[in-house]
N, C-alpha and C. Protein backbone atom coordinates (compact mmCIF):
# COMPACT_ATOMS: atom_id res chain seq x y z
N UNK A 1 -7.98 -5.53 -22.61
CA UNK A 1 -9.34 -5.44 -22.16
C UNK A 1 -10.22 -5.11 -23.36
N UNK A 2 -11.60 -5.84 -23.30
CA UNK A 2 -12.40 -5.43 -24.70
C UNK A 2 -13.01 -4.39 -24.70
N UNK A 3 -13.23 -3.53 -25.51
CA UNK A 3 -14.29 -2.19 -25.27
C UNK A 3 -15.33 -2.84 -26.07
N UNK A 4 -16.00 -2.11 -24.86
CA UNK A 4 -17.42 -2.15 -25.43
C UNK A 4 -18.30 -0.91 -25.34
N UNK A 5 -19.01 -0.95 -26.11
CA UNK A 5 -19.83 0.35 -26.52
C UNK A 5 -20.57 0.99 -24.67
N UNK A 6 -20.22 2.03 -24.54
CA UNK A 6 -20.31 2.69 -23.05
C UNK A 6 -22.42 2.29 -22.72
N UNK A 7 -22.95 2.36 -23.66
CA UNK A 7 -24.29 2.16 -23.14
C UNK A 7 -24.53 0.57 -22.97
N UNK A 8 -23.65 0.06 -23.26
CA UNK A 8 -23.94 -1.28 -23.04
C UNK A 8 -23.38 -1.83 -21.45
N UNK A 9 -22.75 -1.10 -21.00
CA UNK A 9 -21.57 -1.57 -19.75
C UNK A 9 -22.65 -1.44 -18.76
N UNK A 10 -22.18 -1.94 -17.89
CA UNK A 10 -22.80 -1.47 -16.79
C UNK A 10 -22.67 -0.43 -16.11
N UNK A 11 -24.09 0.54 -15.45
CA UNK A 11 -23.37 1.73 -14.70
C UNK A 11 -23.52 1.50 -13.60
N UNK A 12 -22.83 2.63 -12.91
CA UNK A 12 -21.72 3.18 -11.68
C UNK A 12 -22.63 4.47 -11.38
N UNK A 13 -23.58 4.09 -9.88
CA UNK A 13 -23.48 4.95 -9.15
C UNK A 13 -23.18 5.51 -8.25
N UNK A 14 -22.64 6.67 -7.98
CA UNK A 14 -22.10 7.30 -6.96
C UNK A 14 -23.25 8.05 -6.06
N UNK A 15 -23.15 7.88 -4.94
CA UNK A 15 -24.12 8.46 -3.57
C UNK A 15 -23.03 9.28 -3.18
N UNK A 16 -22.37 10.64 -3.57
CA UNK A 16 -21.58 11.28 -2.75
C UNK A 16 -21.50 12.80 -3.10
N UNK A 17 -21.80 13.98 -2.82
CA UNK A 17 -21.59 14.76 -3.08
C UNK A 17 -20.38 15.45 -3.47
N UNK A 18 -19.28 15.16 -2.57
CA UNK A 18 -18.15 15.31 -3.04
C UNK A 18 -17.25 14.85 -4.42
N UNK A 19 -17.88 13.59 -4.36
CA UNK A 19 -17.32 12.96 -5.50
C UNK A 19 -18.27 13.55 -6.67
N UNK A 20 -19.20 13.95 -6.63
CA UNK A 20 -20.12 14.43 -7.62
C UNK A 20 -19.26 16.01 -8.25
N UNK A 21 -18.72 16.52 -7.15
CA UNK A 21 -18.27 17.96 -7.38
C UNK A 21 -17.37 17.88 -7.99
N UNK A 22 -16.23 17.09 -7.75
CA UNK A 22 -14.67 16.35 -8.22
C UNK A 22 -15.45 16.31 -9.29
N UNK A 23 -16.27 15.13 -9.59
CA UNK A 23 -16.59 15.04 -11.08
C UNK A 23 -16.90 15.95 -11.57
N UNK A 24 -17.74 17.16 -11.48
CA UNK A 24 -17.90 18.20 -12.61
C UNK A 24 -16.96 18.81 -12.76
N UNK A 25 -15.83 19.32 -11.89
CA UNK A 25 -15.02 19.86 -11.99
C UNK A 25 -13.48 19.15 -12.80
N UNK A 26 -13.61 17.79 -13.35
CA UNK A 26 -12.64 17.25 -13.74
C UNK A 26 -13.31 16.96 -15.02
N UNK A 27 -14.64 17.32 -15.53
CA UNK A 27 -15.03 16.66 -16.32
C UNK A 27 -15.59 18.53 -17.45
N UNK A 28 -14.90 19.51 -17.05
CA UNK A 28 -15.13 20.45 -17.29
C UNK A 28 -14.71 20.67 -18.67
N UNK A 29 -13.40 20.14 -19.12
CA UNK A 29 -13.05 20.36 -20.23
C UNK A 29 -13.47 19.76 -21.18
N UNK A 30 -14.56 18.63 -21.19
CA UNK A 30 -14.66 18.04 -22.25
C UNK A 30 -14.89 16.69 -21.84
N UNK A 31 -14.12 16.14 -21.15
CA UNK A 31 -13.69 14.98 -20.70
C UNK A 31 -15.31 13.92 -20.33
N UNK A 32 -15.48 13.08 -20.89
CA UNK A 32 -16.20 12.42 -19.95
C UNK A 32 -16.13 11.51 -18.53
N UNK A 33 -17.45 11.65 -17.65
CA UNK A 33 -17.21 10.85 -16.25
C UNK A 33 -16.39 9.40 -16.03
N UNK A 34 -17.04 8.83 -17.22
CA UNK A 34 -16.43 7.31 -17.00
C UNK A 34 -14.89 7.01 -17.51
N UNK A 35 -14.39 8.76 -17.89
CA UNK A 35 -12.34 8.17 -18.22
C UNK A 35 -12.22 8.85 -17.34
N UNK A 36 -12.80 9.80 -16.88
CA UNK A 36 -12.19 10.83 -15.36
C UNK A 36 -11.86 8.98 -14.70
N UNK A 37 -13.27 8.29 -14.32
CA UNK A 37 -13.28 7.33 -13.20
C UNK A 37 -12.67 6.11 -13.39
N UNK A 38 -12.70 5.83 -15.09
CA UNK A 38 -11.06 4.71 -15.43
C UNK A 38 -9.93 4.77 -15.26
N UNK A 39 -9.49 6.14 -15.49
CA UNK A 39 -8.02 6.97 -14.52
C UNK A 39 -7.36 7.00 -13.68
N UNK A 40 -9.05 7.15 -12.75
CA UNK A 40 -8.39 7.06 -11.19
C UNK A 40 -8.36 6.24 -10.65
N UNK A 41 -8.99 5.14 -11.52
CA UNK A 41 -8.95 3.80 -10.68
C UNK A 41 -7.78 2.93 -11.20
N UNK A 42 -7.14 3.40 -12.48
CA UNK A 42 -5.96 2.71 -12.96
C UNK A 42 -4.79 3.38 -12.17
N UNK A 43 -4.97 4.48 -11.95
CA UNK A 43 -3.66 4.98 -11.01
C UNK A 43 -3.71 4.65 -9.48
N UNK A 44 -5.16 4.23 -8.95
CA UNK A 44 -4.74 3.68 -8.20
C UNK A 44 -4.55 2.09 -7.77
N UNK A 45 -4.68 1.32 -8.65
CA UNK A 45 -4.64 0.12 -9.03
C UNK A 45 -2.40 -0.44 -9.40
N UNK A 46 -2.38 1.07 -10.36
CA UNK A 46 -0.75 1.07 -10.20
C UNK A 46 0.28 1.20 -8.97
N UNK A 47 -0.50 1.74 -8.26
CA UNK A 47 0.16 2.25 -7.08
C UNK A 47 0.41 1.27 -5.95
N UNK A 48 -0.66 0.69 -5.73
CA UNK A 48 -0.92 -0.65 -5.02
C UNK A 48 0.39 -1.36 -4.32
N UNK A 49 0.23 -1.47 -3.34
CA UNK A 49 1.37 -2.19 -2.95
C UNK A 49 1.35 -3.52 -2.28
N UNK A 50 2.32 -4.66 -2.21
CA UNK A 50 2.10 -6.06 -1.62
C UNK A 50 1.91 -5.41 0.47
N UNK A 51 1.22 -5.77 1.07
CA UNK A 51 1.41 -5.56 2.53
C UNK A 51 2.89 -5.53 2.68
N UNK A 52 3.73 -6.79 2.28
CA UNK A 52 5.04 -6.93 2.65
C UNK A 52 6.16 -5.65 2.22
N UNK A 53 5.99 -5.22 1.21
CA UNK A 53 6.30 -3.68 0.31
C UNK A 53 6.09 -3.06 1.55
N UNK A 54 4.67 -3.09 1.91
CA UNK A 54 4.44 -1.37 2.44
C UNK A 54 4.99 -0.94 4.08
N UNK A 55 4.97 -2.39 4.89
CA UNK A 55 5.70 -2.50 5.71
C UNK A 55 7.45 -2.60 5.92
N UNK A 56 7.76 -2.76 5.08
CA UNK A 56 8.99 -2.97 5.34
C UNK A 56 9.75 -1.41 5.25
N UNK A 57 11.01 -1.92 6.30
CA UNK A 57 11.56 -0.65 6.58
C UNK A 57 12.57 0.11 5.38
N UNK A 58 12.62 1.36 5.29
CA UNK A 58 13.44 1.55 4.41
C UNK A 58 15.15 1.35 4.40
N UNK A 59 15.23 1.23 5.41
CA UNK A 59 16.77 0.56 5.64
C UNK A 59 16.54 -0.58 6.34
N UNK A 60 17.49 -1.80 5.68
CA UNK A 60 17.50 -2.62 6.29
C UNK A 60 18.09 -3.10 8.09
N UNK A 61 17.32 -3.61 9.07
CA UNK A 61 18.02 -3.55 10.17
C UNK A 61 18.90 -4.61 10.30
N UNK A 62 20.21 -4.95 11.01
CA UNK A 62 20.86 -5.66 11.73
C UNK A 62 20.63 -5.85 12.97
N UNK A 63 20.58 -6.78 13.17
CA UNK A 63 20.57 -7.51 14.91
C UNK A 63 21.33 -8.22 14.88
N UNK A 64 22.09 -8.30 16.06
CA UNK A 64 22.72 -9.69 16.71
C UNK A 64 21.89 -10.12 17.62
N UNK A 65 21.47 -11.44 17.08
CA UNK A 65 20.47 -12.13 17.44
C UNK A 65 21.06 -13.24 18.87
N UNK A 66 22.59 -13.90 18.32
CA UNK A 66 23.24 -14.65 20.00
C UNK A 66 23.29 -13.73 20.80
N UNK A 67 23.11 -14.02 21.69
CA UNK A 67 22.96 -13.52 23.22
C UNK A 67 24.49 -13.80 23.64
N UNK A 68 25.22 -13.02 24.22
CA UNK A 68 26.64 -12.73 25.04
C UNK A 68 26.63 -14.17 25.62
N UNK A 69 27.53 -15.18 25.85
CA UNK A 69 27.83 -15.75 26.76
C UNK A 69 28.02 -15.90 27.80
N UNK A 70 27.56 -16.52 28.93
CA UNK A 70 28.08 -16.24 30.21
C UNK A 70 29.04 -16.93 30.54
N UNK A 71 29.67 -15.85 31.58
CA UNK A 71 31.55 -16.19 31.62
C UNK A 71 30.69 -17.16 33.31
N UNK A 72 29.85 -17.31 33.84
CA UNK A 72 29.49 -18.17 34.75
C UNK A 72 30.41 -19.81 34.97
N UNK A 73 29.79 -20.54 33.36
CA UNK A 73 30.57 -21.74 32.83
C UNK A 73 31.36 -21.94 33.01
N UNK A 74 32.62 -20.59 32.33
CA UNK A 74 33.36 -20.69 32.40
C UNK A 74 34.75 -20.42 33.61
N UNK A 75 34.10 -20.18 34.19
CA UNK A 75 35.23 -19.58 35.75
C UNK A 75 35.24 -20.78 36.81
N UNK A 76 36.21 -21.22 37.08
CA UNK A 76 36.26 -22.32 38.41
C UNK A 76 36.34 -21.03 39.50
N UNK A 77 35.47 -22.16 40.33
CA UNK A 77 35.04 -21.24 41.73
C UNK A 77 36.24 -21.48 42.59
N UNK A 78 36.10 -20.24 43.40
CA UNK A 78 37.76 -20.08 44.36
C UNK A 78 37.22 -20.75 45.62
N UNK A 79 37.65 -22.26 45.97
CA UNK A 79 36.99 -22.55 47.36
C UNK A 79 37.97 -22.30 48.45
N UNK A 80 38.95 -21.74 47.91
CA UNK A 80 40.02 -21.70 49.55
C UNK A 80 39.68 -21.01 49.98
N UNK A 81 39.14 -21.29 51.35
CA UNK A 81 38.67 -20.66 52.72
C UNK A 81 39.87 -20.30 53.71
């Protein structure tokens, strides 16, 4: 990815108080807003999963999918009366 000089990028505003608080408070040591918010968006960008990933079960299931036979077919009917 190219860097480019931070006043040139485009900015990012946030409408949220919460997220405003997170930010001062993550941005306390020194740190500036826009690697606090490259961070969190790369970790959650890593995390990401395919739908098919996130659904699937953690053990795989078995089914027996044929259905039992019926012994119907197979039985001659008793006609002695």
């Amino acid at each position: 990815m190219q860097t480019i000089a931070r006043r040139r990028q485009p900015p990012i505003t946030i409408r949220s108080a919460r997220a405003t608080a997170l930010l001062a408070r993550l941005t306390a040591g020194g740190r500036s807003q826009a690697e606090v918010i490259e961070e969190a968006l790369e970790r959650l960008a890593a995390r990401r999963q395919t739908l098919a990933t996130a659904l699937a079960p953690a053990q795989p299931l078995d089914f027996d999918w044929e259905p039992p036979r019926s012994q119907l077919a197979g039985a001659m009917p008793d006609l002695a009366d």
